[in-house]
C-alpha atoms as a PDB file:
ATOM      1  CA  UNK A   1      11.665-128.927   2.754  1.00  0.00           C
ATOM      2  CA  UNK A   2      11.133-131.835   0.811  1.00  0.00           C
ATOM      3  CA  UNK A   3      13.283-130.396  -2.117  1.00  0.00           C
ATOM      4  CA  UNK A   4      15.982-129.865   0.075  1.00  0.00           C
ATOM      5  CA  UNK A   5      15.497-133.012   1.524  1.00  0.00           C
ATOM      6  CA  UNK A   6      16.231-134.486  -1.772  1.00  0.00           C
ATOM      7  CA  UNK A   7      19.093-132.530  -2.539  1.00  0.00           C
ATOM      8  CA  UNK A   8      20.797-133.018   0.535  1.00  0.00           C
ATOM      9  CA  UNK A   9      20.365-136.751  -0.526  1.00  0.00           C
ATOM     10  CA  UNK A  10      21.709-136.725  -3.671  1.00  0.00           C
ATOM     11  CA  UNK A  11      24.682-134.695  -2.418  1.00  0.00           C
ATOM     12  CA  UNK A  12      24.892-137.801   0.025  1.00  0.00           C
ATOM     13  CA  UNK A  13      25.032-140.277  -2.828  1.00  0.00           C
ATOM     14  CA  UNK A  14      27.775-138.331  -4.397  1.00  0.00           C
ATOM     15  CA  UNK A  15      29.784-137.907  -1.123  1.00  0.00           C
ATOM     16  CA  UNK A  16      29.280-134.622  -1.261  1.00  0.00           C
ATOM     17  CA  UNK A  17      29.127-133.972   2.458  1.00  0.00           C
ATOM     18  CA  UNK A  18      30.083-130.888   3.318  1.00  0.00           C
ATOM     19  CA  UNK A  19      27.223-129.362   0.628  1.00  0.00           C
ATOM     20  CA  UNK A  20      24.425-131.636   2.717  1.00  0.00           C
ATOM     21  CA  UNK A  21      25.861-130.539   6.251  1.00  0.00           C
ATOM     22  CA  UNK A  22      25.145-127.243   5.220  1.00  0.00           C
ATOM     23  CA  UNK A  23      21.657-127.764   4.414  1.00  0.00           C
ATOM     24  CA  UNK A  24      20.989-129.101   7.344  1.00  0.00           C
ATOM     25  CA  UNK A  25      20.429-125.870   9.625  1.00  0.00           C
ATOM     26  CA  UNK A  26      17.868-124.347   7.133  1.00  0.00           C
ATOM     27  CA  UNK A  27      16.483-127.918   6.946  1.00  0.00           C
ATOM     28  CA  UNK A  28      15.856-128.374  10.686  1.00  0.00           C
ATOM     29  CA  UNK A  29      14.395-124.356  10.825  1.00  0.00           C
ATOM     30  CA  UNK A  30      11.593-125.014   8.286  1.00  0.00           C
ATOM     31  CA  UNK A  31      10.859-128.388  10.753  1.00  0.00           C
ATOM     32  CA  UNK A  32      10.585-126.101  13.216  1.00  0.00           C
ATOM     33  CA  UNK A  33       7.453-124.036  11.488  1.00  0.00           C
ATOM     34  CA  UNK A  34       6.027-126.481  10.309  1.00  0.00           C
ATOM     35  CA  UNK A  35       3.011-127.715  12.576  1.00  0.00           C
ATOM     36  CA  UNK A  36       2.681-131.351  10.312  1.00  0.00           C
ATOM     37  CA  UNK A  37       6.207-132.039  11.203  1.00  0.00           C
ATOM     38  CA  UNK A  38       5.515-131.820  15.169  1.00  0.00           C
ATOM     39  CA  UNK A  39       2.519-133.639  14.246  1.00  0.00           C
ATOM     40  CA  UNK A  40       4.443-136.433  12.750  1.00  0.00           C
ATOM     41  CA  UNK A  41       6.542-136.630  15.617  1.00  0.00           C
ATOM     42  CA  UNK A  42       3.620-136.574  17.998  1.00  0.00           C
ATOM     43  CA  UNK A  43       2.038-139.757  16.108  1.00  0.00           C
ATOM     44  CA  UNK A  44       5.158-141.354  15.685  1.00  0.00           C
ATOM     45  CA  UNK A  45       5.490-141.210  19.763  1.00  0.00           C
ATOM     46  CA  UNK A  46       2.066-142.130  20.402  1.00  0.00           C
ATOM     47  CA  UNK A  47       2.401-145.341  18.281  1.00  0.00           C
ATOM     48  CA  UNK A  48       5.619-145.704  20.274  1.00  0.00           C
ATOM     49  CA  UNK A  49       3.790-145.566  23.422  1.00  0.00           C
ATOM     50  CA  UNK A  50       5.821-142.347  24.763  1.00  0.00           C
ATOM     51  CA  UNK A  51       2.975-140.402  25.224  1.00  0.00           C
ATOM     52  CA  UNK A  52       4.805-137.637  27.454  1.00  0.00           C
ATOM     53  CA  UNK A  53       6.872-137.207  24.253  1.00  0.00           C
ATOM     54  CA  UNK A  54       3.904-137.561  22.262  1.00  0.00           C
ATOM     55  CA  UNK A  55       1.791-134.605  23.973  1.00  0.00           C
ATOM     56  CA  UNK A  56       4.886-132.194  23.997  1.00  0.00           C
ATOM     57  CA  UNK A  57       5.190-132.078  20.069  1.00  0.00           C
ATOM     58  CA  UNK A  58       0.911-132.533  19.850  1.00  0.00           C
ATOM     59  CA  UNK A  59       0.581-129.619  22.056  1.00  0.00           C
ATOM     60  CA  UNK A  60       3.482-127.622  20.038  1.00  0.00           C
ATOM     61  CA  UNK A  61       1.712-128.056  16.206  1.00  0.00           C
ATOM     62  CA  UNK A  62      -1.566-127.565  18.014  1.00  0.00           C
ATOM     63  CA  UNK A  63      -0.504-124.020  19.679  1.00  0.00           C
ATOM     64  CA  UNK A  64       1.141-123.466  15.150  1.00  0.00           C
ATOM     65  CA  UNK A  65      -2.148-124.545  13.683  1.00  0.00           C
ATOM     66  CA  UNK A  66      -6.097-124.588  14.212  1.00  0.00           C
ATOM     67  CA  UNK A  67      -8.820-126.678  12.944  1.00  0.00           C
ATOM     68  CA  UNK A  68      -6.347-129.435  12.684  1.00  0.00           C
ATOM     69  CA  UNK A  69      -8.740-132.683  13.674  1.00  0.00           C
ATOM     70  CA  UNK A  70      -5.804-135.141  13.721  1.00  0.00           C
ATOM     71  CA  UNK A  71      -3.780-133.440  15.975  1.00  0.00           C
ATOM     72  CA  UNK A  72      -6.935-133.319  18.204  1.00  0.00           C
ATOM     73  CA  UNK A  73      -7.587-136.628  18.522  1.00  0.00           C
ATOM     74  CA  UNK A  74      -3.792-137.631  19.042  1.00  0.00           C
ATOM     75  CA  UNK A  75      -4.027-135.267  21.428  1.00  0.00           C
ATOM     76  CA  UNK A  76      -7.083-136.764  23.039  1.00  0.00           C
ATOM     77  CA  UNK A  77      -5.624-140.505  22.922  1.00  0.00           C
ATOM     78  CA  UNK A  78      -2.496-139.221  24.680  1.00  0.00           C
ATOM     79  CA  UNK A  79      -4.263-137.558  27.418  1.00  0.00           C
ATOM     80  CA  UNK A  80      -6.302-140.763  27.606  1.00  0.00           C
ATOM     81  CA  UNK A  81      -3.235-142.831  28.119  1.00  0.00           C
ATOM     82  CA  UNK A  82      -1.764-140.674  30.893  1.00  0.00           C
ATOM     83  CA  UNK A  83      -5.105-140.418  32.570  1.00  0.00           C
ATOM     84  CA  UNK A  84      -5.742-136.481  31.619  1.00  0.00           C
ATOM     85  CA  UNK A  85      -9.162-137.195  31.318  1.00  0.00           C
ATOM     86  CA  UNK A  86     -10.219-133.329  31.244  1.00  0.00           C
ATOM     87  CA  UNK A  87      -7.359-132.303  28.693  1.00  0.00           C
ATOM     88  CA  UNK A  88      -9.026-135.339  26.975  1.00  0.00           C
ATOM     89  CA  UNK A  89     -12.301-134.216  27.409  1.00  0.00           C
ATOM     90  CA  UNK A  90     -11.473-130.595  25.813  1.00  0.00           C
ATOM     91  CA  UNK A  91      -9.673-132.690  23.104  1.00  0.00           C
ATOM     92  CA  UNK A  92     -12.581-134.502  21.878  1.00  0.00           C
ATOM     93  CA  UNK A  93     -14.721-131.565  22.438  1.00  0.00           C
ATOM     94  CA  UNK A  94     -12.230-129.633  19.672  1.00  0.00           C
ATOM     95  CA  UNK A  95     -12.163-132.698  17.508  1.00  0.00           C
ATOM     96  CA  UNK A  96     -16.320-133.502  17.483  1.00  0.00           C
ATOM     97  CA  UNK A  97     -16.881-129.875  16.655  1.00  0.00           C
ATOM     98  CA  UNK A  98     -14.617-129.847  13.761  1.00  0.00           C
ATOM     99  CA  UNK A  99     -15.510-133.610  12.696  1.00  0.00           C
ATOM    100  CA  UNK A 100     -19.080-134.502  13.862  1.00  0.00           C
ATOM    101  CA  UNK A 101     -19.160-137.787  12.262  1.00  0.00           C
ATOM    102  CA  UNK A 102     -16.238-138.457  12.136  1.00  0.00           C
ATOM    103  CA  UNK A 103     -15.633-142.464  13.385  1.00  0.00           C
ATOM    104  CA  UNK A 104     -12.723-141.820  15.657  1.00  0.00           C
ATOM    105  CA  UNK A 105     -14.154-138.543  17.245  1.00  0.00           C
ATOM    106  CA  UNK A 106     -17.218-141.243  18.255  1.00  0.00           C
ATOM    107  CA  UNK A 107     -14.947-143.795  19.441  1.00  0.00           C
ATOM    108  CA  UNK A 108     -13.220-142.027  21.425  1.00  0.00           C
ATOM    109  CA  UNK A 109     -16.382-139.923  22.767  1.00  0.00           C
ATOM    110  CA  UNK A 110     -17.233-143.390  23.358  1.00  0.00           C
ATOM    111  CA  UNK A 111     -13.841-144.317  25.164  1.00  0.00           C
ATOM    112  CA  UNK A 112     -14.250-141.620  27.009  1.00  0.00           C
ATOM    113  CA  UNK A 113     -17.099-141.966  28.963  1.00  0.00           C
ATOM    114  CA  UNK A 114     -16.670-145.306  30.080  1.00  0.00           C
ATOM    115  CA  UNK A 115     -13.859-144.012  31.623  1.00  0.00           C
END
Protein backbone atom coordinates (compact mmCIF):
# COMPACT_ATOMS: atom_id res chain seq x y z
CA UNK A 1 0.00 0.00 0.00
CA UNK A 2 2.52 2.33 0.85
CA UNK A 3 4.29 1.83 -2.60
CA UNK A 4 1.30 2.58 -4.29
CA UNK A 5 0.69 5.27 -2.14
CA UNK A 6 3.80 6.80 -3.41
CA UNK A 7 3.24 6.21 -6.86
CA UNK A 8 -0.07 7.49 -7.00
CA UNK A 9 1.76 10.64 -5.59
CA UNK A 10 4.25 11.07 -7.90
CA UNK A 11 1.76 10.54 -10.73
CA UNK A 12 0.01 13.53 -8.83
CA UNK A 13 3.08 15.73 -9.05
CA UNK A 14 3.30 15.07 -12.70
CA UNK A 15 -0.46 15.66 -13.36
CA UNK A 16 -0.78 12.47 -14.24
CA UNK A 17 -4.32 11.96 -13.00
CA UNK A 18 -6.00 9.60 -14.67
CA UNK A 19 -2.88 6.91 -13.81
CA UNK A 20 -3.50 7.86 -9.80
CA UNK A 21 -7.45 7.61 -10.15
CA UNK A 22 -6.88 4.28 -11.18
CA UNK A 23 -4.93 3.25 -8.31
CA UNK A 24 -7.19 4.28 -6.16
CA UNK A 25 -9.74 1.21 -6.09
CA UNK A 26 -6.90 -1.35 -5.41
CA UNK A 27 -5.61 1.29 -2.94
CA UNK A 28 -8.81 1.58 -0.86
CA UNK A 29 -9.23 -2.67 -1.11
CA UNK A 30 -5.85 -3.36 0.59
CA UNK A 31 -7.28 -0.53 3.41
CA UNK A 32 -9.91 -2.62 3.67
CA UNK A 33 -7.70 -5.88 4.90
CA UNK A 34 -5.69 -4.32 6.62
CA UNK A 35 -6.61 -4.39 10.48
CA UNK A 36 -3.72 -1.33 11.32
CA UNK A 37 -5.54 0.82 8.91
CA UNK A 38 -9.05 0.48 10.87
CA UNK A 39 -6.90 0.82 13.77
CA UNK A 40 -5.60 4.11 12.66
CA UNK A 41 -8.89 5.29 12.00
CA UNK A 42 -10.19 4.09 15.33
CA UNK A 43 -7.33 6.23 17.20
CA UNK A 44 -7.63 8.98 15.01
CA UNK A 45 -11.55 9.14 16.16
CA UNK A 46 -10.89 8.55 19.65
CA UNK A 47 -8.42 11.51 19.82
CA UNK A 48 -11.23 13.28 17.96
CA UNK A 49 -13.60 12.50 20.61
CA UNK A 50 -16.09 10.50 18.15
CA UNK A 51 -15.98 7.55 19.99
CA UNK A 52 -19.16 5.91 18.20
CA UNK A 53 -16.92 6.28 15.11
CA UNK A 54 -14.06 5.26 17.03
CA UNK A 55 -15.53 1.76 18.32
CA UNK A 56 -16.99 0.89 14.78
CA UNK A 57 -13.45 0.76 13.04
CA UNK A 58 -11.81 -0.65 16.76
CA UNK A 59 -14.30 -3.34 16.74
CA UNK A 60 -13.72 -3.99 12.78
CA UNK A 61 -9.51 -4.50 13.04
CA UNK A 62 -10.25 -6.26 16.30
CA UNK A 63 -12.80 -8.96 14.65
CA UNK A 64 -9.21 -8.93 11.38
CA UNK A 65 -6.60 -9.41 14.05
CA UNK A 66 -5.83 -11.02 17.61
CA UNK A 67 -3.40 -10.33 20.25
CA UNK A 68 -3.43 -6.80 19.11
CA UNK A 69 -2.98 -4.84 22.75
CA UNK A 70 -3.49 -1.37 21.21
CA UNK A 71 -6.55 -1.96 19.67
CA UNK A 72 -7.64 -3.32 23.12
CA UNK A 73 -7.11 -0.59 25.05
CA UNK A 74 -8.61 1.94 22.41
CA UNK A 75 -11.20 -0.21 22.58
CA UNK A 76 -11.45 -0.09 26.33
CA UNK A 77 -11.10 3.91 26.48
CA UNK A 78 -13.97 4.14 23.98
CA UNK A 79 -16.26 1.99 25.85
CA UNK A 80 -15.19 4.04 28.87
CA UNK A 81 -16.25 7.23 27.25
CA UNK A 82 -19.70 6.00 26.19
CA UNK A 83 -20.25 4.42 29.54
CA UNK A 84 -19.90 0.55 28.23
CA UNK A 85 -18.40 -0.27 31.29
CA UNK A 86 -18.72 -4.21 30.69
CA UNK A 87 -17.45 -4.03 26.93
CA UNK A 88 -14.76 -2.05 28.88
CA UNK A 89 -14.33 -4.44 31.39
CA UNK A 90 -13.79 -7.43 28.72
CA UNK A 91 -11.45 -4.87 27.00
CA UNK A 92 -9.05 -4.51 29.71
CA UNK A 93 -9.44 -8.05 30.61
CA UNK A 94 -8.02 -8.85 26.74
CA UNK A 95 -5.45 -6.13 27.06
CA UNK A 96 -3.96 -7.16 30.89
CA UNK A 97 -3.69 -10.72 29.67
CA UNK A 98 -1.73 -9.89 26.68
CA UNK A 99 0.25 -6.90 28.49
CA UNK A 100 0.47 -7.57 32.28
CA UNK A 101 2.60 -4.69 33.02
CA UNK A 102 1.91 -2.85 30.75
CA UNK A 103 1.31 1.08 32.23
CA UNK A 104 -1.85 1.82 30.34
CA UNK A 105 -3.48 -1.69 30.89
CA UNK A 106 -2.94 -0.51 34.89
CA UNK A 107 -4.29 2.81 34.37
CA UNK A 108 -7.01 2.01 32.96
CA UNK A 109 -7.65 -1.18 35.33
CA UNK A 110 -7.28 1.62 37.59
CA UNK A 111 -9.86 3.96 35.73
CA UNK A 112 -11.95 1.42 35.72
CA UNK A 113 -12.80 0.60 38.99
CA UNK A 114 -13.35 3.85 40.31
CA UNK A 115 -15.92 3.92 37.99
Amino acid sequence: VIVMRSLQAIYEQQQRFTEAAALAPTIRASEEQNPHYWTGLGLNALQHKKYAEAISYLERAEKMTSGFAEVHQALAEAYLKTASFEKAKMEIKKLVSLMPSHPKSRLLKTKFATN
